[in-house]
Protein backbone atom coordinates (compact mmCIF):
# COMPACT_ATOMS: atom_id res chain seq x y z
CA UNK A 1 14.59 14.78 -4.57
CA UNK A 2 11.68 15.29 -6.68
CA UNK A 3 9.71 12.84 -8.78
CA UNK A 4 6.92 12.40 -11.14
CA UNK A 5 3.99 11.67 -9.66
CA UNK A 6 3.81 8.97 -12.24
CA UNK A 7 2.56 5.00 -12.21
CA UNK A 8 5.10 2.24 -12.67
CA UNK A 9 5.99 1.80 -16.26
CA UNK A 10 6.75 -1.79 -15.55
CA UNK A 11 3.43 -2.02 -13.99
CA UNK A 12 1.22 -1.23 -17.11
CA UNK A 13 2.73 -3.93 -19.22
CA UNK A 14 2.19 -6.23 -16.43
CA UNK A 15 -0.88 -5.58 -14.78
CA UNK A 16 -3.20 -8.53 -16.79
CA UNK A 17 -1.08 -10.45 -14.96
CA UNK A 18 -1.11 -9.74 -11.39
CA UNK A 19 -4.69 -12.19 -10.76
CA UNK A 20 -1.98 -15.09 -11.18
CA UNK A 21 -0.37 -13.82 -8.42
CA UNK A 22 0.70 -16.24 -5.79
CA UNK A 23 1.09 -16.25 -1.99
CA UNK A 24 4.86 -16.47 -1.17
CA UNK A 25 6.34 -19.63 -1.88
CA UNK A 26 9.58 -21.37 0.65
CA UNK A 27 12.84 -21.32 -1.93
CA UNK A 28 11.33 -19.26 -4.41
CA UNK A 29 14.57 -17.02 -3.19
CA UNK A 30 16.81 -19.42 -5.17
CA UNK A 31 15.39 -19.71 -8.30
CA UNK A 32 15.61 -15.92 -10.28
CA UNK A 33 15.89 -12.42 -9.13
CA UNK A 34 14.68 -9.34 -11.51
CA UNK A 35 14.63 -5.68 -11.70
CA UNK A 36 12.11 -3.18 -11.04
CA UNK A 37 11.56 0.22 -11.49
CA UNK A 38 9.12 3.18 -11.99
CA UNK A 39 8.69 5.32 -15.32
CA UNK A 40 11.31 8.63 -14.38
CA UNK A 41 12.84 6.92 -11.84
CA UNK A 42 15.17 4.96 -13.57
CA UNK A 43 17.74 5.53 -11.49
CA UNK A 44 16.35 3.80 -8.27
CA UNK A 45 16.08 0.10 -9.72
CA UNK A 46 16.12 -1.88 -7.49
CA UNK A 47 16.40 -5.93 -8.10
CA UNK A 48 14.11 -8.01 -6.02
CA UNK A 49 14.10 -11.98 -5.39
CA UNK A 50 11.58 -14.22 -7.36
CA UNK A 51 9.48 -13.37 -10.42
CA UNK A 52 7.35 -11.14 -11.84
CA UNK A 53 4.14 -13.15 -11.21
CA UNK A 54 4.80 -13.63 -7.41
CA UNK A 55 6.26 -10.33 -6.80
CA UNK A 56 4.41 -7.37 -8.50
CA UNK A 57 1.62 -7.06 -5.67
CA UNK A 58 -0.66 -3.62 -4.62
CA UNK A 59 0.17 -2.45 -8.15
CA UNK A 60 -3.41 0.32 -7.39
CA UNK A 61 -1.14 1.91 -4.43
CA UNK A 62 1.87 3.28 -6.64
CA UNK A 63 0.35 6.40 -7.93
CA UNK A 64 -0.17 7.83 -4.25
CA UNK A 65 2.98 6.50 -3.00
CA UNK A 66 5.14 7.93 -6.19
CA UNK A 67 2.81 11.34 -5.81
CA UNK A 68 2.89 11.58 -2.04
CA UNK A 69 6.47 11.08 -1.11
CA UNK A 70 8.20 12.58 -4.30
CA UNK A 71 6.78 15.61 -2.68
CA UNK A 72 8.63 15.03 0.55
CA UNK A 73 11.94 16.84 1.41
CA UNK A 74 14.52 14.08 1.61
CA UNK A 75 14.32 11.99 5.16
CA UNK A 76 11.39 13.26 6.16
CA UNK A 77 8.85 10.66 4.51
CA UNK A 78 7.43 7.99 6.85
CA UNK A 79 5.53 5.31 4.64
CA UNK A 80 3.49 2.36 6.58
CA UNK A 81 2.42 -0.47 4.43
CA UNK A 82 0.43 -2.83 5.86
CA UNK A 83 -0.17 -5.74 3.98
CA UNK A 84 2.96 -5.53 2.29
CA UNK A 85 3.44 -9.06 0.77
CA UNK A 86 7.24 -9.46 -0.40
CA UNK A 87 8.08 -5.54 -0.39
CA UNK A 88 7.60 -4.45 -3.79
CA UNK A 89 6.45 -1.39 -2.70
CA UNK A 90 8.47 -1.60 0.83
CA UNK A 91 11.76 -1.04 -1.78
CA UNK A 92 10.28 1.47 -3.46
CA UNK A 93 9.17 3.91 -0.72
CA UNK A 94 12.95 3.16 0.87
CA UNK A 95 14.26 3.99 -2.21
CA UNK A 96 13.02 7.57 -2.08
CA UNK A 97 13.73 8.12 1.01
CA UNK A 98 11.14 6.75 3.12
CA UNK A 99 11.70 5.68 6.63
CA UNK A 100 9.25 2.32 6.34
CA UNK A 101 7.30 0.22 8.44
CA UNK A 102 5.89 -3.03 6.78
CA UNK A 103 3.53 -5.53 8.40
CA UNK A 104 2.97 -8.99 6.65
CA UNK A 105 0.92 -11.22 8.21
CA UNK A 106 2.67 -14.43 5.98
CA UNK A 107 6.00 -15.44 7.73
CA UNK A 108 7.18 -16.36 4.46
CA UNK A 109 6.26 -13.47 3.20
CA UNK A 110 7.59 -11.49 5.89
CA UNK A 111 10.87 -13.23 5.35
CA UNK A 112 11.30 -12.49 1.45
CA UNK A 113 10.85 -8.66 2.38
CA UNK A 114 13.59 -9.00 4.77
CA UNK A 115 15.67 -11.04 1.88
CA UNK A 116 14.88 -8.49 -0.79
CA UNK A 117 15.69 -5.72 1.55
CA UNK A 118 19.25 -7.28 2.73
CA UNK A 119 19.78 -7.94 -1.33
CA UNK A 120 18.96 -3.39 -1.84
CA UNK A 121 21.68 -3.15 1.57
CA UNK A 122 18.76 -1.72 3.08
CA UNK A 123 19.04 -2.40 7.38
CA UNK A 124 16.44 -1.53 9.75
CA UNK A 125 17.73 2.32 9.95
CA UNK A 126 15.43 2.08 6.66
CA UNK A 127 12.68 -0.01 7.10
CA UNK A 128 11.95 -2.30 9.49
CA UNK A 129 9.44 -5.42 8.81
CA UNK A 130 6.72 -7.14 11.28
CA UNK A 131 5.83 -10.64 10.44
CA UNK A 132 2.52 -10.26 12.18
CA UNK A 133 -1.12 -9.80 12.07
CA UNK A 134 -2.33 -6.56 13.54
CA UNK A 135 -5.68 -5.76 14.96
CA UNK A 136 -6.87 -3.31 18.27
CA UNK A 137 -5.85 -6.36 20.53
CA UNK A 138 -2.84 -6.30 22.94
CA UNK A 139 0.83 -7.18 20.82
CA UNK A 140 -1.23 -6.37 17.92
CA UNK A 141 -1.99 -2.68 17.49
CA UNK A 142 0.35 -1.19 14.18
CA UNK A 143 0.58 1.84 17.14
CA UNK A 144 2.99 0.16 19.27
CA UNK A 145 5.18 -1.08 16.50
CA UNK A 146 7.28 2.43 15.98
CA UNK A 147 8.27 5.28 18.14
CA UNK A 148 5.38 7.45 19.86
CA UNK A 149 6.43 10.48 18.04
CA UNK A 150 6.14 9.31 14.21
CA UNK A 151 4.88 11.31 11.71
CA UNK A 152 2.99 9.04 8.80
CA UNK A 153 3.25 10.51 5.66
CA UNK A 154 1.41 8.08 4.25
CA UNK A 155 -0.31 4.94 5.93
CA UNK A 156 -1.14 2.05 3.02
CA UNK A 157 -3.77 -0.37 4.21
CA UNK A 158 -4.67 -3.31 2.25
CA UNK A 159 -5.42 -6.76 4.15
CA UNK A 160 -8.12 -8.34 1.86
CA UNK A 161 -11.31 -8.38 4.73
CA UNK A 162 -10.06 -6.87 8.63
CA UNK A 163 -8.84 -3.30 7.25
CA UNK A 164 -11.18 -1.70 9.73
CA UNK A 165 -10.14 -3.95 12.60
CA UNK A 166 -6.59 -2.92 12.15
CA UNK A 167 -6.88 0.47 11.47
CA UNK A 168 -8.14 0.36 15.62
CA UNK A 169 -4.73 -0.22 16.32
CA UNK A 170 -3.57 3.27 15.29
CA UNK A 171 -6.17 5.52 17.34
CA UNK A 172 -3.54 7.44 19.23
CA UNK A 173 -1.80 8.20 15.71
CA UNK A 174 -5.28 9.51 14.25
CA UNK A 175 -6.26 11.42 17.57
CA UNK A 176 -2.97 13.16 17.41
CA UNK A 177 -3.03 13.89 14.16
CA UNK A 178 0.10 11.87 13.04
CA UNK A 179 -0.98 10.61 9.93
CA UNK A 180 -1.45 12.55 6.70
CA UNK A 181 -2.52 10.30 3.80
CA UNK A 182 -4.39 7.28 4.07
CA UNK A 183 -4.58 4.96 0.91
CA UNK A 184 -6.80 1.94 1.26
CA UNK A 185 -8.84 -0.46 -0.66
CA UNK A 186 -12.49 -1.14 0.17
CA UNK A 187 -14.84 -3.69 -1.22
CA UNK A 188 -17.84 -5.69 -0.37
CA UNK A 189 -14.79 -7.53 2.29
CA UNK A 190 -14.72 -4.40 4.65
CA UNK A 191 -18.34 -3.85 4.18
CA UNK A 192 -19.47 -7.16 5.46
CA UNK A 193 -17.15 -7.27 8.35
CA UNK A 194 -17.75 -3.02 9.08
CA UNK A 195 -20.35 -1.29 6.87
CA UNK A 196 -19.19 1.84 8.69
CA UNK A 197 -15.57 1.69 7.96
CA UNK A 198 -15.40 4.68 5.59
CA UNK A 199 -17.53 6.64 8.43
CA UNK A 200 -15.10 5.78 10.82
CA UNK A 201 -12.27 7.22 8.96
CA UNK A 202 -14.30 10.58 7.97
CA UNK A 203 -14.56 10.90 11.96
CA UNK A 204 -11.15 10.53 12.24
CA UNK A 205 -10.64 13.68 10.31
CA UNK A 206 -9.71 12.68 6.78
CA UNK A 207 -11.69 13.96 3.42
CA UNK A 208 -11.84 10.79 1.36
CA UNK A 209 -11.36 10.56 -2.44
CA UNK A 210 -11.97 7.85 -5.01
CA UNK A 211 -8.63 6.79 -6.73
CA UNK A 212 -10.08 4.02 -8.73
CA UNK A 213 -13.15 1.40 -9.03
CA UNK A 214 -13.24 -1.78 -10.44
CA UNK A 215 -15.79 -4.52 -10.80
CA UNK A 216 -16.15 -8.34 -11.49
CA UNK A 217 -13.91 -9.29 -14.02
CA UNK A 218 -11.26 -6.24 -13.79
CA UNK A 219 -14.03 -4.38 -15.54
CA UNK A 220 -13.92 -0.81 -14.15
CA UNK A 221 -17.80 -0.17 -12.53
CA UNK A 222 -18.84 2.84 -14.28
CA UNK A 223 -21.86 3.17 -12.35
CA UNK A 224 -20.31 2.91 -9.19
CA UNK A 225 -17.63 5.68 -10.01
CA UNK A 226 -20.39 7.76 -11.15
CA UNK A 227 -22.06 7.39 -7.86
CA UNK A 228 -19.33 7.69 -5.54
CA UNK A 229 -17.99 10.88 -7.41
CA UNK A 230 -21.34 12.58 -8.05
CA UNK A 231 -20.80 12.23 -11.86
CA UNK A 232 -16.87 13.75 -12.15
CA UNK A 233 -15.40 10.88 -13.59
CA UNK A 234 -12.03 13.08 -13.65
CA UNK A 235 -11.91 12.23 -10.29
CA UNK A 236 -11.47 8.94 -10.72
CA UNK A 237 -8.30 6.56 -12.60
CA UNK A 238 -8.88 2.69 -13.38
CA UNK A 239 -4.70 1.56 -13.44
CA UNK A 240 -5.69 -2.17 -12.23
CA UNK A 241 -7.09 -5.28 -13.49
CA UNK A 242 -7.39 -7.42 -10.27
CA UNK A 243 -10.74 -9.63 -9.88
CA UNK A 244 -11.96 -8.76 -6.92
CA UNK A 245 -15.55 -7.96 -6.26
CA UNK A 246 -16.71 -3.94 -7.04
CA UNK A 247 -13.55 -3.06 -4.61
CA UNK A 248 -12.33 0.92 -4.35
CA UNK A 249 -8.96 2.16 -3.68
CA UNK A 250 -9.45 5.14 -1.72
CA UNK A 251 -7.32 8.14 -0.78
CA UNK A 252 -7.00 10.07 2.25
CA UNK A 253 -5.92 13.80 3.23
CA UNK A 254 -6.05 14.75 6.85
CA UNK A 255 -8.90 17.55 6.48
CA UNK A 256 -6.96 21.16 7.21
């Protein structure tokens, strides 16, 4: 199948909204269900348990997701989302033809992904969900979670402060050369707990590009795209509104 490697249409009408957002709340399952979809992919709605405000969530990861595996000959996408709250994205990658593996460190969270996934008929053959945090320790490394042999199309890493820490737990895949795309976010967060995070992934053989920057307030930082894209603000797209503080999202290609 191939797609546009367009944002969600849904998502631009509703993206002033997502700082409201909520962490997963027990019952929330019973109270409304809605529909989501993506702007020329109408026909892969897909309903999802809850609302709008507690289930539209890593809204600046859709463009490389949408771009990245609509590009993929059918069944051969593998799309790892780590820090996947209640799937939004988990449904979307499955429904084009992803093979997906989520981790959510929130239980309850964890369990609304498996709910909205058993409400799409969507079994483990098609994505399988870890209600875990992951890290380079023992039981925790995203490595061990899925057979030795996968091919990542496209890893999505967004925990909100131990990015770098987890991303330890997938050495083997970067030192075999298993992963393709990387798209993570990185703000003052991964800087405080590893200043040398975006180092560390340059060593590990990926050319890094700025996706978008934003700033205090859901004010895009100018200055700070100018700086981190030498003055070609083409190269850079403010979709989001979230307040955090001066945080990137970043894309990754494995360097040829």
């Amino acid at each position: 199948m191939q797609f546009q490697p367009s944002l969600l249409l849904l998502l631009l009408l509703l993206l002033g909204l997502t700082h409201a957002m909520k962490p997963c709340s027990p019952g929330s399952d019973k109270i409304s269900k809605f529909y989501s979809t993506a702007d020329g992919l109408v026909s892969i709605a897909w309903p999802m348990i809850g609302t709008v405000e507690d289930t539209i969530w890593g809204a600046e990861h859709i463009a490389p997701l949408v771009a990245i595996a609509g590009k993929q000959v059918a069944n051969t996408c593998t799309y790892l989302e780590v820090g996947a709250h209640v799937g939004w994205l988990v449904l979307l990658a499955a429904r084009m033809d992803c093979k997906v593996f989520a981790w959510e460190g929130s239980q309850s969270c964890a369990q609304r992904i498996r709910d909205n996934l058993k409400l799409n008929n969507i079994n483990a053959s098609g994505a399988e969900v870890f209600g875990k945090f992951v890290g380079p320790g023992q039981g925790s490394k995203i490595q061990d979670d899925m057979p030795a042999d996968t091919q990542v199309t496209l890893l999505k890493m967004d925990i909100d402060g131990p990015d770098s820490s987890a991303m330890l737990g997938m050495e083997r895949l970067f030192a075999e050369r298993r992963v393709q795309y990387v798209n993570l976010e990185y703000s003052h967060k991964q800087v405080k707990k590893d200043p040398n995070y975006l180092a560390s992934m340059d060593k590990r053989g990926f050319d890094i590009y700025l996706l978008d920057c934003f700033g205090e307030n859901g004010r895009t930082n100018e200055p700070a795209i100018l700086l981190a894209t030498a003055g070609r603000q083409s190269a850079s797209i403010a979709i989001h509104l979230f307040l955090h503080s001066t945080a990137i999202s970043i894309r990754m290609r494995r360097k040829v």
